[in-house]
C-alpha atoms as a PDB file:
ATOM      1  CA  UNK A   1      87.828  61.054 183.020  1.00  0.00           C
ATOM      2  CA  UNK A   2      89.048  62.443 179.603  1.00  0.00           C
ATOM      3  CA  UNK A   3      90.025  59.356 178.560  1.00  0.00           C
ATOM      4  CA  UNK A   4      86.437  58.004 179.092  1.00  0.00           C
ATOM      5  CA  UNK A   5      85.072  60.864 177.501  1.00  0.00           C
ATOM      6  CA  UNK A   6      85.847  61.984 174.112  1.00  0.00           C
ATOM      7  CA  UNK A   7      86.391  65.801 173.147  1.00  0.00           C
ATOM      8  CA  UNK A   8      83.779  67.687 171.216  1.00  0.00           C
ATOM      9  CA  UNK A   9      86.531  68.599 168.841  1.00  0.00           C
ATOM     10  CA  UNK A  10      87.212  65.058 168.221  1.00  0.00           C
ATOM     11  CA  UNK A  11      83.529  63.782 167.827  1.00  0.00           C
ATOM     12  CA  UNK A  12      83.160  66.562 165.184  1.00  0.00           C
ATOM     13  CA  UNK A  13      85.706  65.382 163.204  1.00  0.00           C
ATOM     14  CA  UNK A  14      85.078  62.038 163.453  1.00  0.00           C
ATOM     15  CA  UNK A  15      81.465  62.574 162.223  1.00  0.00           C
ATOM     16  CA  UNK A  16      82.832  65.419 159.329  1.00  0.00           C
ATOM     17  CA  UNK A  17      84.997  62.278 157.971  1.00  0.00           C
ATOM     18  CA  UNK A  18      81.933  59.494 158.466  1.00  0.00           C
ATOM     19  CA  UNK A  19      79.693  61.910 156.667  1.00  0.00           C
ATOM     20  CA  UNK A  20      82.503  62.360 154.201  1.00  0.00           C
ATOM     21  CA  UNK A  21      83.362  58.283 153.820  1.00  0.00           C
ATOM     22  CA  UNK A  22      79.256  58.107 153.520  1.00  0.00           C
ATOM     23  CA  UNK A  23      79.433  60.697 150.804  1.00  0.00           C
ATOM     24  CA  UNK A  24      82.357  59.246 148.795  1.00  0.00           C
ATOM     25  CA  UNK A  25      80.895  55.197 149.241  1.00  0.00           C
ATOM     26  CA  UNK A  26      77.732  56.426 148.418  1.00  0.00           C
ATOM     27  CA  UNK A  27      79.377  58.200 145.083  1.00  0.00           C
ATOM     28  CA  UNK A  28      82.073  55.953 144.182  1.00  0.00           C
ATOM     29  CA  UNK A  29      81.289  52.554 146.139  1.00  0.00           C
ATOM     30  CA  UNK A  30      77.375  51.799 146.647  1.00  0.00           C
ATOM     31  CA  UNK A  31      76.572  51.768 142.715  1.00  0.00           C
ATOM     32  CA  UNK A  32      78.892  49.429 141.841  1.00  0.00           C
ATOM     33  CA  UNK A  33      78.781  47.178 145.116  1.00  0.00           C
ATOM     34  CA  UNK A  34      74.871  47.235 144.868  1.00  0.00           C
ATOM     35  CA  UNK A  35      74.924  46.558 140.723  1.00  0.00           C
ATOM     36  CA  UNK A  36      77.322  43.359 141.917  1.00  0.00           C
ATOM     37  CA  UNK A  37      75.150  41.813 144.253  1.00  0.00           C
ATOM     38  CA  UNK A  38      72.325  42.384 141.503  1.00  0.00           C
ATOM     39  CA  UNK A  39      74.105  41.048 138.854  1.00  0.00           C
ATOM     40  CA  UNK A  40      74.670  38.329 141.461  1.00  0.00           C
ATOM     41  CA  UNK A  41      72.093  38.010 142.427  1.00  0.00           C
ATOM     42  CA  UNK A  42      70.682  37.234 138.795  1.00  0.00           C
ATOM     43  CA  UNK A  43      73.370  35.141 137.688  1.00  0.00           C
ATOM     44  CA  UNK A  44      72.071  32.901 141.057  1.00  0.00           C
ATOM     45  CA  UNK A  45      68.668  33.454 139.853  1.00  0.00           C
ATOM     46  CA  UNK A  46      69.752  31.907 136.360  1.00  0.00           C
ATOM     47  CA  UNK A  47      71.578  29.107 137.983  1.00  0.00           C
ATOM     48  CA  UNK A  48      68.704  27.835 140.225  1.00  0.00           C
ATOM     49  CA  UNK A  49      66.075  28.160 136.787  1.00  0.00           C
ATOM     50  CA  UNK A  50      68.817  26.202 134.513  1.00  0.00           C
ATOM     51  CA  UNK A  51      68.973  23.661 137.483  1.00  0.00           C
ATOM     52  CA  UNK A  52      64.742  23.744 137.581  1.00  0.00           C
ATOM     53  CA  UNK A  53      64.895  22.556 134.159  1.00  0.00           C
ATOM     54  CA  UNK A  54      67.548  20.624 134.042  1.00  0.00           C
ATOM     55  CA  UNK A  55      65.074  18.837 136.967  1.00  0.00           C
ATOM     56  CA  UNK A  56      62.421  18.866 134.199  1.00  0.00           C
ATOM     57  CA  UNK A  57      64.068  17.435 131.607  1.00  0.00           C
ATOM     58  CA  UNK A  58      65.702  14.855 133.664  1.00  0.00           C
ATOM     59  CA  UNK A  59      62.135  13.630 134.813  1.00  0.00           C
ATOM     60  CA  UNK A  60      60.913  14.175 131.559  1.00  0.00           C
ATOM     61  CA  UNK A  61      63.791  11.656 129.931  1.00  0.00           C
ATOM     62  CA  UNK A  62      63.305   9.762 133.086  1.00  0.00           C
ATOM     63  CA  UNK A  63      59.633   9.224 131.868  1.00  0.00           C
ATOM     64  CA  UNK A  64      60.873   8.825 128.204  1.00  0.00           C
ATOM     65  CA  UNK A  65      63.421   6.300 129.031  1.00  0.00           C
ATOM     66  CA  UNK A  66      60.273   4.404 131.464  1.00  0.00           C
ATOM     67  CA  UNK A  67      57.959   4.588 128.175  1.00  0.00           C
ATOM     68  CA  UNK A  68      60.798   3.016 125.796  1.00  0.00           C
ATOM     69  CA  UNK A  69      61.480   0.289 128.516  1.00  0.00           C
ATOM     70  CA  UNK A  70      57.921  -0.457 128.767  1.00  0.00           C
ATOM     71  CA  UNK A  71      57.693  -0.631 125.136  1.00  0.00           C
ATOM     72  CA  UNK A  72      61.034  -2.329 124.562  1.00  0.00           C
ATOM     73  CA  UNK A  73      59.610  -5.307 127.772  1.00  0.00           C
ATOM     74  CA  UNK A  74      56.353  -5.673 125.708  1.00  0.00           C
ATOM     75  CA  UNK A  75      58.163  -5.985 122.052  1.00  0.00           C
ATOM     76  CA  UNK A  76      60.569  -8.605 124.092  1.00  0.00           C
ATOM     77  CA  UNK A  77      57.359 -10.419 125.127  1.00  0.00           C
ATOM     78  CA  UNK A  78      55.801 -10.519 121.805  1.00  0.00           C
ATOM     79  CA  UNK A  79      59.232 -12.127 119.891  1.00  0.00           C
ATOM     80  CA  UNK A  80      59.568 -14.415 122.907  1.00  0.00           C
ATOM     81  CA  UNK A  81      55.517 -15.344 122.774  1.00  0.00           C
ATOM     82  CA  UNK A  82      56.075 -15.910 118.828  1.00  0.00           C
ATOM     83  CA  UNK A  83      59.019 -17.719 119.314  1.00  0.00           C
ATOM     84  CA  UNK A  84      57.493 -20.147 121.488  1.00  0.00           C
ATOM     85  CA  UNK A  85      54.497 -20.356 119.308  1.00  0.00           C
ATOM     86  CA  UNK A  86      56.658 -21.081 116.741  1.00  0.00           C
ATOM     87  CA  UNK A  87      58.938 -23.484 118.012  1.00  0.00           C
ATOM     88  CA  UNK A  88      55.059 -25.538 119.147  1.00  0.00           C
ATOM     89  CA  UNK A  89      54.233 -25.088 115.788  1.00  0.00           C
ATOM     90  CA  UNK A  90      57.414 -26.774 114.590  1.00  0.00           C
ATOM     91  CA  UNK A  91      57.394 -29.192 117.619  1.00  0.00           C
ATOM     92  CA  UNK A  92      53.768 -30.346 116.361  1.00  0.00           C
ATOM     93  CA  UNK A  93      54.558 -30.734 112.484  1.00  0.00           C
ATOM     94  CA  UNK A  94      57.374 -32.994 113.482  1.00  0.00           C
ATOM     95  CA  UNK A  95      55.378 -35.311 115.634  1.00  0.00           C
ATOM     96  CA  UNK A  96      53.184 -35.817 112.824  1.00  0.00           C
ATOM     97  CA  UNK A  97      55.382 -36.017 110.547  1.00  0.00           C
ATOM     98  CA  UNK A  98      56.941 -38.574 112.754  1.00  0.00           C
ATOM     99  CA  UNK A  99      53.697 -40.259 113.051  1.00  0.00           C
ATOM    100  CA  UNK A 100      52.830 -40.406 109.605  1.00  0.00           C
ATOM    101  CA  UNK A 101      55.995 -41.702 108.906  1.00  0.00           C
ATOM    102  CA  UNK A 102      55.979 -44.581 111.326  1.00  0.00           C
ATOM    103  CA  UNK A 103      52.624 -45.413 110.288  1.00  0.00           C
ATOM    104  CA  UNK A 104      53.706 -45.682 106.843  1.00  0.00           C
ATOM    105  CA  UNK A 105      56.858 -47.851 107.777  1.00  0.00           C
ATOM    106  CA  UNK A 106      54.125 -50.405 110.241  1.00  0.00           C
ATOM    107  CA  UNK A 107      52.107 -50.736 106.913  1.00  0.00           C
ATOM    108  CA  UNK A 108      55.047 -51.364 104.740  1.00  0.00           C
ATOM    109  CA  UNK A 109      56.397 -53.438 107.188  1.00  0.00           C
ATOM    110  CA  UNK A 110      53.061 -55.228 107.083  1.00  0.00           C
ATOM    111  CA  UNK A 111      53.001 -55.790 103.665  1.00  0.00           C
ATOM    112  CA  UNK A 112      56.521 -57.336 103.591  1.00  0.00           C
ATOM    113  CA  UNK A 113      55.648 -59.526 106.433  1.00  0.00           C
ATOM    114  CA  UNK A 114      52.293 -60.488 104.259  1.00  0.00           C
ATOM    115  CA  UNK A 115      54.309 -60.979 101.009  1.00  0.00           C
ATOM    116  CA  UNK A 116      56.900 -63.328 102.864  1.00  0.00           C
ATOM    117  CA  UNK A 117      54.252 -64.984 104.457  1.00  0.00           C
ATOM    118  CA  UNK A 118      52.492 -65.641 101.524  1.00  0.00           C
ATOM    119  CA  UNK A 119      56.131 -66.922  99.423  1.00  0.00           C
ATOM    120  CA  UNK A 120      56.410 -69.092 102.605  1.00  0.00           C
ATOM    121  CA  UNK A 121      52.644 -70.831 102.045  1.00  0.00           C
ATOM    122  CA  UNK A 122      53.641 -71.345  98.322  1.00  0.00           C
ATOM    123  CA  UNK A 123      57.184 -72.946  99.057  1.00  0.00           C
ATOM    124  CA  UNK A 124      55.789 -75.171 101.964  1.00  0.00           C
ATOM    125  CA  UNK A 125      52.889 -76.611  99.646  1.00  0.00           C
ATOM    126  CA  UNK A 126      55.813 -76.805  96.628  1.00  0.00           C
ATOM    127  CA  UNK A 127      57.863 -78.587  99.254  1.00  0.00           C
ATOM    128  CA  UNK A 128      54.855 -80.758 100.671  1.00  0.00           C
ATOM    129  CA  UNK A 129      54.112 -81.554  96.862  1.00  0.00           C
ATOM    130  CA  UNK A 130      57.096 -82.696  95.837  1.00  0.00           C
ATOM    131  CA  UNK A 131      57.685 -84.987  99.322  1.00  0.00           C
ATOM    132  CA  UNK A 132      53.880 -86.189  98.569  1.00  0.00           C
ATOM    133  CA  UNK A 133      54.763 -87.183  95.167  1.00  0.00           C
ATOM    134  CA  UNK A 134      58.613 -88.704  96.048  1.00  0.00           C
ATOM    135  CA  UNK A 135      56.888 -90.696  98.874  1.00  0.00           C
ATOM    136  CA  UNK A 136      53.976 -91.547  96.221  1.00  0.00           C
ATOM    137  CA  UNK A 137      56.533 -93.122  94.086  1.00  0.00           C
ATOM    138  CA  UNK A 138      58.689 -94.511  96.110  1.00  0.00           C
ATOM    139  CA  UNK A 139      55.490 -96.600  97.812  1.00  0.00           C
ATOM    140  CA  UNK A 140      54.101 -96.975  93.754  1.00  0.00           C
ATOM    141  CA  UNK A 141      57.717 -98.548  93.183  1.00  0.00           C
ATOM    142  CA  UNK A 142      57.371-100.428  95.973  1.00  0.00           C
ATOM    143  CA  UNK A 143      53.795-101.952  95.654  1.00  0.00           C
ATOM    144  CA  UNK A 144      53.723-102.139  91.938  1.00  0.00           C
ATOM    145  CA  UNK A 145      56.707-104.092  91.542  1.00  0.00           C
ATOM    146  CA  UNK A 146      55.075-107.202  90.474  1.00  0.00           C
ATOM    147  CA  UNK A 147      52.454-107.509  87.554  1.00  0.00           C
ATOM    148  CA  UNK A 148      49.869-109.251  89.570  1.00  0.00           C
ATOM    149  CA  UNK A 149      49.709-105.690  91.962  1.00  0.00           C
ATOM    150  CA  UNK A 150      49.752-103.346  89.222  1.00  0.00           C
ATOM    151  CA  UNK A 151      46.847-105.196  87.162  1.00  0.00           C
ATOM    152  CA  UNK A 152      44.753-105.041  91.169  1.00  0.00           C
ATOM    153  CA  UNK A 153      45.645-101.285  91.118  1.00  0.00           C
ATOM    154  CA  UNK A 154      44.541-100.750  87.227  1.00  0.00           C
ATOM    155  CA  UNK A 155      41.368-102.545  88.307  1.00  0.00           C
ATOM    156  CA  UNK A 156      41.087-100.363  91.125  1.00  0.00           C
ATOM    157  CA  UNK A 157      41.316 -97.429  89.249  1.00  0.00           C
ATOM    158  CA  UNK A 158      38.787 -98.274  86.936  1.00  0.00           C
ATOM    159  CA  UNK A 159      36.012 -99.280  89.585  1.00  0.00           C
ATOM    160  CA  UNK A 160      36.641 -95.249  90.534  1.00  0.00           C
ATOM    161  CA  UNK A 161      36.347 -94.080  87.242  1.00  0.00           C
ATOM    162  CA  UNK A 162      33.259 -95.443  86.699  1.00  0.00           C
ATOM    163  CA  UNK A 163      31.902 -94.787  90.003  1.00  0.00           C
ATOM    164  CA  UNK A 164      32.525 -90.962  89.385  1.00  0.00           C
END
């Protein structure tokens, strides 16, 4: 049963050295474990605030970055909205530019058409005048061969002279 049992001798000892390990930790050891684990303790402390506002000003760029998007969409909208008005505006001009051109070539056009039109009337009645008077002489030459004809036209003449 000794060996179960421990001797008082033993147990007095044993607790004369834990009392003195408890003395010298508590001297030597405890201070400087215990201002560690402070110190860490702190330095976690420090961490997890730098990493709370590092969270901040990640949300807080996050919202930036949202408000210069939001303002960069709607400038993008206004260039594209003038761009289109624009482009109508220069869309428009031309098609009445256009117009006013090709109204101005239909009445020039006109006008040519009118001018030849009239040139062609005055060289048909030339040309009808001079066939009206080839054929008049040619039939004069032909009836008024003979002095007995051209005495009947002379009187002819005359009757109409004094008719009028």
């Amino acid at each position: 049963m000794e060996l179960l049992t421990p001797g008082v001798g033993l147990l007095f000892w044993q607790a004369i050295v834990f009392l003195l390990l408890l003395f010298l930790l508590s001297k030597f050891a405890w201070r400087p474990i215990l201002n560690a684990l402070k110190i860490r303790e702190e330095s976690i402390q420090d961490a997890l605030s730098s990493a709370e506002e590092a969270r901040k000003e990640m949300e807080n760029l996050k919202a930036d970055n949202e408000k210069l998007l939001d303002e960069a969409r709607q400038e993008r909208e206004k260039i594209l909205k003038l761009a289109r008005d624009t482009a109508n505006s220069i869309k428009e001009e031309a098609k009445s530019e256009a117009n006013k051109v090709a109204e101005k070539m239909i009445t020039d056009a006109k006008a040519v058409i009118e001018n030849e039109k009239q040139a062609a009337m005055i060289d048909v009645r030339n040309q009808v005048t001079e066939l009206s008077i080839a054929i008049s002489e040619k039939i004069l030459k032909h009836n008024l061969s003979s002095d007995k004809e051209q005495e009947k036209l002379i009187g002819e003449y005359i009757k109409d002279l004094n008719l009028n």
